[in-house]
PDB file of N, CA and C in Angstrom:
ATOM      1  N   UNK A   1       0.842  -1.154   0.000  1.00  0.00           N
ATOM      2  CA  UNK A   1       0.000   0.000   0.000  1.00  0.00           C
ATOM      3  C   UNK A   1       0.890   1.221   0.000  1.00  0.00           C
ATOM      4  N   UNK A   2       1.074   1.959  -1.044  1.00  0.00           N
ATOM      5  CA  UNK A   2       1.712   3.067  -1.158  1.00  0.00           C
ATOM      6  C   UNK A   2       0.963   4.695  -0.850  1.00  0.00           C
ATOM      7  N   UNK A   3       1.316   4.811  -0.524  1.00  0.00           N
ATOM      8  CA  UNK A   3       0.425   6.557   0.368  1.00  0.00           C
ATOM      9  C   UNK A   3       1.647   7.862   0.417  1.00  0.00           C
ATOM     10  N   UNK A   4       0.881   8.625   0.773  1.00  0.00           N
ATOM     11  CA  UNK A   4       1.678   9.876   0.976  1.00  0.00           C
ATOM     12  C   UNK A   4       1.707   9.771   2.674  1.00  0.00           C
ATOM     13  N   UNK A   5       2.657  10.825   3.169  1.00  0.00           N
ATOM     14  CA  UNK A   5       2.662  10.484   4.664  1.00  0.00           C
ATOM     15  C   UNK A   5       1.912  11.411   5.263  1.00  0.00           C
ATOM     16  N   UNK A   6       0.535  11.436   5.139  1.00  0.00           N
ATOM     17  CA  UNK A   6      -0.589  11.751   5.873  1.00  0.00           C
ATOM     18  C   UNK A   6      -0.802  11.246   7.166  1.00  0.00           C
ATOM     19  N   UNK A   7      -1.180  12.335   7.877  1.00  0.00           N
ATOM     20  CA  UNK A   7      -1.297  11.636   9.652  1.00  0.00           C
ATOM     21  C   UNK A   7      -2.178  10.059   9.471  1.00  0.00           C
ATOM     22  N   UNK A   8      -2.795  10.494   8.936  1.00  0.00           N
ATOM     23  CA  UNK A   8      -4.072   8.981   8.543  1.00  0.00           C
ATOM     24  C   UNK A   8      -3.028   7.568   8.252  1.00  0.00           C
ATOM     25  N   UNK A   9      -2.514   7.369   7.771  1.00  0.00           N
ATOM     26  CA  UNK A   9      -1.459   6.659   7.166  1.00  0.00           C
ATOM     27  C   UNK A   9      -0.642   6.347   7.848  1.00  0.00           C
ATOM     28  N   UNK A  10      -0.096   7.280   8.830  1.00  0.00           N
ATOM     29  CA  UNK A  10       0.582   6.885   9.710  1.00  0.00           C
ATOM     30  C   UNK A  10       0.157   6.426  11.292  1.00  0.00           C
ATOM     31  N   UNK A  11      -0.875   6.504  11.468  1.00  0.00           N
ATOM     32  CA  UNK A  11      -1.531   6.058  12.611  1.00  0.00           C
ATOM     33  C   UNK A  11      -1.428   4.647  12.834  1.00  0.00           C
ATOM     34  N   UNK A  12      -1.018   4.541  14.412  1.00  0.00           N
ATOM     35  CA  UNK A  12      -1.011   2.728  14.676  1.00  0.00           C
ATOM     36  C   UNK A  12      -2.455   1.866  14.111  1.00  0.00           C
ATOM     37  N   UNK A  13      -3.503   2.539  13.788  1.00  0.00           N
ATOM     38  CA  UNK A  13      -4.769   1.520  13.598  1.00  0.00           C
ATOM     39  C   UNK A  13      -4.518   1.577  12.357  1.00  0.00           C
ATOM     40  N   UNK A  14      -3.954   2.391  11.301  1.00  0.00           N
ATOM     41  CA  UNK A  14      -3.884   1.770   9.873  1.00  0.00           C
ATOM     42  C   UNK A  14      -2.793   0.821   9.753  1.00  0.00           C
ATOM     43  N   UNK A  15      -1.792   1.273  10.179  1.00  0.00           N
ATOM     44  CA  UNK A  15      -0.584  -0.043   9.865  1.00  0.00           C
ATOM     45  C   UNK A  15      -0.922  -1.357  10.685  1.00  0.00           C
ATOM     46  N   UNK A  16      -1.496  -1.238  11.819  1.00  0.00           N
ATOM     47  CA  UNK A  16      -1.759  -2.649  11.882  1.00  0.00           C
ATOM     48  C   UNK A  16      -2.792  -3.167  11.178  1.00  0.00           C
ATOM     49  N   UNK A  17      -3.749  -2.056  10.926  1.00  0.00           N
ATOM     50  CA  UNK A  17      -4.914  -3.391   9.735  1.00  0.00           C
ATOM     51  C   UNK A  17      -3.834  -3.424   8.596  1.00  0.00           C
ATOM     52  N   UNK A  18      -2.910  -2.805   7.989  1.00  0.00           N
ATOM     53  CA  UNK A  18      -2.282  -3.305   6.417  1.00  0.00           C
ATOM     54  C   UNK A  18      -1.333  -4.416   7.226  1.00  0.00           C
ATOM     55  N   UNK A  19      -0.781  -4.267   8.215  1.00  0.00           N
ATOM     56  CA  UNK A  19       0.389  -5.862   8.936  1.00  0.00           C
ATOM     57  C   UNK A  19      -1.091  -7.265   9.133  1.00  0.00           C
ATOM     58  N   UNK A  20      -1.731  -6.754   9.277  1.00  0.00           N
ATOM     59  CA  UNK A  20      -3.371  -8.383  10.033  1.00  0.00           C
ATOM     60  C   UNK A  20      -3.590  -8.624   8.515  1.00  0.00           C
ATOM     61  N   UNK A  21      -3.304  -7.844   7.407  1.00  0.00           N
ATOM     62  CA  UNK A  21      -3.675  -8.405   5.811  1.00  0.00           C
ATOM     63  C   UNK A  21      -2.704  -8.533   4.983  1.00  0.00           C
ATOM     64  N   UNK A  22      -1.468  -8.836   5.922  1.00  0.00           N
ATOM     65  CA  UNK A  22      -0.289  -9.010   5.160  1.00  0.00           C
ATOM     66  C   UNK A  22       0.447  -8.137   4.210  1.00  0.00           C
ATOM     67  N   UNK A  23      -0.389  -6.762   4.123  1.00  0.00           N
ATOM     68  CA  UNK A  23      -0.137  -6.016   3.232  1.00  0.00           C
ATOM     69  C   UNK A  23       1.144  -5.235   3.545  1.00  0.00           C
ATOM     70  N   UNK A  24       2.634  -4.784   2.865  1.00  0.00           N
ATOM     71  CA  UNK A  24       3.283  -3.660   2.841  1.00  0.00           C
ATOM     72  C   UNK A  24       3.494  -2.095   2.658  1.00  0.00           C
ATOM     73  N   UNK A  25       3.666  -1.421   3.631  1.00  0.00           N
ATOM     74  CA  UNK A  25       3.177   0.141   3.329  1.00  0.00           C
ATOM     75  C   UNK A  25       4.369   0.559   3.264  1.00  0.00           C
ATOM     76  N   UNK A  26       4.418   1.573   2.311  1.00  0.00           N
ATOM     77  CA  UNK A  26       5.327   2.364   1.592  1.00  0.00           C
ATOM     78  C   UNK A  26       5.293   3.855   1.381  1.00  0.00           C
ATOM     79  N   UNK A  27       5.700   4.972   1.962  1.00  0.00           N
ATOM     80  CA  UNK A  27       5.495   5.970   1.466  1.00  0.00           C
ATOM     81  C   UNK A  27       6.209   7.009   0.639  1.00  0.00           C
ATOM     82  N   UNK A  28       5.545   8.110  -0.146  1.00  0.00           N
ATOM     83  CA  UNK A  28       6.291   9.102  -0.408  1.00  0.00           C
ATOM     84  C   UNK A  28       7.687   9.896   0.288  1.00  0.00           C
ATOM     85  N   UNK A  29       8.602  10.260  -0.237  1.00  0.00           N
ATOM     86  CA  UNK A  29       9.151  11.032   0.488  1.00  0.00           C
ATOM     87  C   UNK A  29       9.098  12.478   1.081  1.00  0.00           C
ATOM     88  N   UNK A  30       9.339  12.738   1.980  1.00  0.00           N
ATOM     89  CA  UNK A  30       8.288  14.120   2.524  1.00  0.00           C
ATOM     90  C   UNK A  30       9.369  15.239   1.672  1.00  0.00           C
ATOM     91  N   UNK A  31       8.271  16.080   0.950  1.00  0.00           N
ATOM     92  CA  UNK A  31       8.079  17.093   0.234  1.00  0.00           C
ATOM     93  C   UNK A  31       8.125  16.504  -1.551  1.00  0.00           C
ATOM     94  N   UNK A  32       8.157  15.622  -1.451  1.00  0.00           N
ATOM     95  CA  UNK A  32       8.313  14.675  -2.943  1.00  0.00           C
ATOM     96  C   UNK A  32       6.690  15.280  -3.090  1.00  0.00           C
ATOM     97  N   UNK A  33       6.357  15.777  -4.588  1.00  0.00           N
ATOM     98  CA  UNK A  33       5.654  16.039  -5.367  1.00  0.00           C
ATOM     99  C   UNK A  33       4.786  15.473  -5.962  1.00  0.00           C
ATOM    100  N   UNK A  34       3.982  14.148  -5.273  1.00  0.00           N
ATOM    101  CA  UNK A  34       3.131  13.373  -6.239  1.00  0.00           C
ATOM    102  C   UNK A  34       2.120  13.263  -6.811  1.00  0.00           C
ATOM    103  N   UNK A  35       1.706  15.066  -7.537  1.00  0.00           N
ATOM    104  CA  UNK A  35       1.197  15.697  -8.785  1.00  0.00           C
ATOM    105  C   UNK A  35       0.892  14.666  -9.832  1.00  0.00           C
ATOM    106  N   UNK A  36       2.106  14.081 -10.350  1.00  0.00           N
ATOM    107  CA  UNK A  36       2.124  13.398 -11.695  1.00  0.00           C
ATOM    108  C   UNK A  36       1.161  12.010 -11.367  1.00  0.00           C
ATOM    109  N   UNK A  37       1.680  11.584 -10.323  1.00  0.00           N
ATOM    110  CA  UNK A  37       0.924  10.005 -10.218  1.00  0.00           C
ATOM    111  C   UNK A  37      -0.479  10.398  -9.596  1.00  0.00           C
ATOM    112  N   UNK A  38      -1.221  11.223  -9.102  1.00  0.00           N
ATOM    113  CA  UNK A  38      -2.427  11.476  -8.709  1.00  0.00           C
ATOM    114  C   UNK A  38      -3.388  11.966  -9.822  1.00  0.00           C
ATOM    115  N   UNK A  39      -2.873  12.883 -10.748  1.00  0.00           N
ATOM    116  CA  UNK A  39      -3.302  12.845 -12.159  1.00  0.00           C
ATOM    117  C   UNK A  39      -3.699  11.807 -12.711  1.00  0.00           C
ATOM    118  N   UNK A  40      -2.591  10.993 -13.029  1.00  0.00           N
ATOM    119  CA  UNK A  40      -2.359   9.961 -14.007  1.00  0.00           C
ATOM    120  C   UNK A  40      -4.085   8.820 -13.212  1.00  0.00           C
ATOM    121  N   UNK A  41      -3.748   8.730 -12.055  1.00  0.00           N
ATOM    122  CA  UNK A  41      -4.610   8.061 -11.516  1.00  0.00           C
ATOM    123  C   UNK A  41      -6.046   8.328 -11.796  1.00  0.00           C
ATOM    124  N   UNK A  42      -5.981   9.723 -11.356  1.00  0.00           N
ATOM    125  CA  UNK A  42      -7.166  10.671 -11.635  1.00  0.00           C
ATOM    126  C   UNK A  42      -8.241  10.390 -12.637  1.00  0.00           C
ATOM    127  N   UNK A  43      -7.259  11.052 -13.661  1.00  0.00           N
ATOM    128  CA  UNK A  43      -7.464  10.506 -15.145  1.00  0.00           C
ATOM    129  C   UNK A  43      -7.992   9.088 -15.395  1.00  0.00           C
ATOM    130  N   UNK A  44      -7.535   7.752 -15.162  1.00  0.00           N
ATOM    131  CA  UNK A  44      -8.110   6.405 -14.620  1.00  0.00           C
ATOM    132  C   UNK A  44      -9.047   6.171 -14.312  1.00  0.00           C
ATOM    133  N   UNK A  45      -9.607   6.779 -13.153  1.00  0.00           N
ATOM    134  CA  UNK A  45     -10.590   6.668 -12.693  1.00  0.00           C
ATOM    135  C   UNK A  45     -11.829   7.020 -13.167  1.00  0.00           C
ATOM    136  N   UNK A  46     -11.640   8.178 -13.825  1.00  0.00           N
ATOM    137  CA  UNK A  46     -12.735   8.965 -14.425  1.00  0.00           C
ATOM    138  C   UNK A  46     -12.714   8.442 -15.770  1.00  0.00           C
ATOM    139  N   UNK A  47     -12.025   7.616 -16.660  1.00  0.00           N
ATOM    140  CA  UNK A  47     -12.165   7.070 -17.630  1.00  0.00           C
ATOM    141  C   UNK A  47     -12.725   5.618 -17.202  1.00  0.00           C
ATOM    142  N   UNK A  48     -12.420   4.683 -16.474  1.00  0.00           N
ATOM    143  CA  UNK A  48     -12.563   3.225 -16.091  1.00  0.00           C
ATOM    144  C   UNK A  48     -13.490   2.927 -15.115  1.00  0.00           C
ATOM    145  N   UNK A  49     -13.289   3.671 -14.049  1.00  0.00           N
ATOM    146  CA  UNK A  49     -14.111   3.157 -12.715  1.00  0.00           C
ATOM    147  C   UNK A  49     -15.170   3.971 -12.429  1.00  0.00           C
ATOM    148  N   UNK A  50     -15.738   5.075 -12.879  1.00  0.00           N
ATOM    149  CA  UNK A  50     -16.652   5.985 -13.183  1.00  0.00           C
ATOM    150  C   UNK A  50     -17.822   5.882 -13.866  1.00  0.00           C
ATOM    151  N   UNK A  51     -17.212   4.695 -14.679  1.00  0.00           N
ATOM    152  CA  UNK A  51     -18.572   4.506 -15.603  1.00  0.00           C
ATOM    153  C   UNK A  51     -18.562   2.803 -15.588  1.00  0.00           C
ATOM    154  N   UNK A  52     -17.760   2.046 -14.951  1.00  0.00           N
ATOM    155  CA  UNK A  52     -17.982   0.434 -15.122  1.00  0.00           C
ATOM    156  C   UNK A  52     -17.786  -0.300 -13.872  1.00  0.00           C
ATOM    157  N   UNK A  53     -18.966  -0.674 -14.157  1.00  0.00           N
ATOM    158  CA  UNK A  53     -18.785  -2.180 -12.680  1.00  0.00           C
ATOM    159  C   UNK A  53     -18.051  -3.347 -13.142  1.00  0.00           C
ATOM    160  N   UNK A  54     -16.853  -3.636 -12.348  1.00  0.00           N
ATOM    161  CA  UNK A  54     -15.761  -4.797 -12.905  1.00  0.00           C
ATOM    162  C   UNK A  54     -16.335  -6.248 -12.279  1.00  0.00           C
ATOM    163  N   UNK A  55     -16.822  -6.899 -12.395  1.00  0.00           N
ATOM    164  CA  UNK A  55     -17.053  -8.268 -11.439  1.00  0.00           C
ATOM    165  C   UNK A  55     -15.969  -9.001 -10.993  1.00  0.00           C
ATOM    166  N   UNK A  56     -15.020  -8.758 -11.036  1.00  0.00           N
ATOM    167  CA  UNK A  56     -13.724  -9.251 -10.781  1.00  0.00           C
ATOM    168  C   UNK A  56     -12.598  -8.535 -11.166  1.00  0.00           C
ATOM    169  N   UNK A  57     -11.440  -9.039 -10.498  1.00  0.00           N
ATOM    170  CA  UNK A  57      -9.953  -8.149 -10.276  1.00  0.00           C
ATOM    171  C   UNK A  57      -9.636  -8.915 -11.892  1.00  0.00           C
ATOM    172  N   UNK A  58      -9.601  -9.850 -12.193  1.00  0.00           N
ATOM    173  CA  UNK A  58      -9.366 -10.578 -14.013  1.00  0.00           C
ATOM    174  C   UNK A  58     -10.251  -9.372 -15.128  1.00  0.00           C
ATOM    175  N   UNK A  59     -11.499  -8.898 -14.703  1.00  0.00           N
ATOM    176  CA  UNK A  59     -12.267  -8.307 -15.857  1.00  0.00           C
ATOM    177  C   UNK A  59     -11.059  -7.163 -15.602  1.00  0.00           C
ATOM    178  N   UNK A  60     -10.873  -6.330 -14.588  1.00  0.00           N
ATOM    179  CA  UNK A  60     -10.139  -4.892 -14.064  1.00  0.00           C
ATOM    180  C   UNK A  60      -8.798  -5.165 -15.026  1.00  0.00           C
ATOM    181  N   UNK A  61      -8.108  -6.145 -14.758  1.00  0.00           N
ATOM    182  CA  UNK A  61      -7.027  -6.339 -15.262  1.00  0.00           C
ATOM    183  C   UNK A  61      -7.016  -6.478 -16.892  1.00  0.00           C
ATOM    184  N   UNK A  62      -7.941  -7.068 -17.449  1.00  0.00           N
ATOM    185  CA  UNK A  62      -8.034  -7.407 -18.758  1.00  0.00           C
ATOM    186  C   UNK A  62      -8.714  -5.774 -19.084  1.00  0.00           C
ATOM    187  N   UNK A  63      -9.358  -5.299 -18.833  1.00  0.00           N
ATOM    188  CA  UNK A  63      -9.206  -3.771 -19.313  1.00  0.00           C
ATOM    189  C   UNK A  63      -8.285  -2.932 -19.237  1.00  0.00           C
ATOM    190  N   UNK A  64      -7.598  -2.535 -18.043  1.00  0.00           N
ATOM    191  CA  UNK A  64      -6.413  -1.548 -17.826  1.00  0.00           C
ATOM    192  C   UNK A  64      -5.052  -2.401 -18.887  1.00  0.00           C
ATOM    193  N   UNK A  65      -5.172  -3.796 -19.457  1.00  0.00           N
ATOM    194  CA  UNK A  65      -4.402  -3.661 -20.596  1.00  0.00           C
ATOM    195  C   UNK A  65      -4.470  -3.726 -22.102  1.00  0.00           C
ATOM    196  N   UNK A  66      -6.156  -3.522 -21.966  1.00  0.00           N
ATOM    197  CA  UNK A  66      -6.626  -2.862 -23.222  1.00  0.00           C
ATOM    198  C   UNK A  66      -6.618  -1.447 -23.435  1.00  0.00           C
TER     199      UNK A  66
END
């Protein structure tokens, strides 16, 4: 799970629910600029997930490489 270092993010009740789901958290570096990848995402969303219900992580995947 990659994040910016928002108090939220860093709070003991989020890292232990991402450690109880095995998940790894990763963050930005503080004052690092992540403009470009919130766009890019942005953009994503409002093209893909805005207008379609995926029934599965296989349908999600077989679109984002169409």
């Amino acid at each position: 799970m990659h994040s910016d270092q928002g108090v939220q993010y860093q709070h003991i009740s989020w890292r232990t629910l991402l450690e109880g789901a095995g998940a790894v958290q990763s963050m930005s570096r503080k004052g690092y600029d992540n403009a470009v990848m919130e766009n890019f995402f942005g953009h994503l969303k409002e093209e893909m997930f805005h207008r379609t219900r995926f029934l599965n992580t296989d349908a999600l995947e077989t679109a984002l490489h169409e």
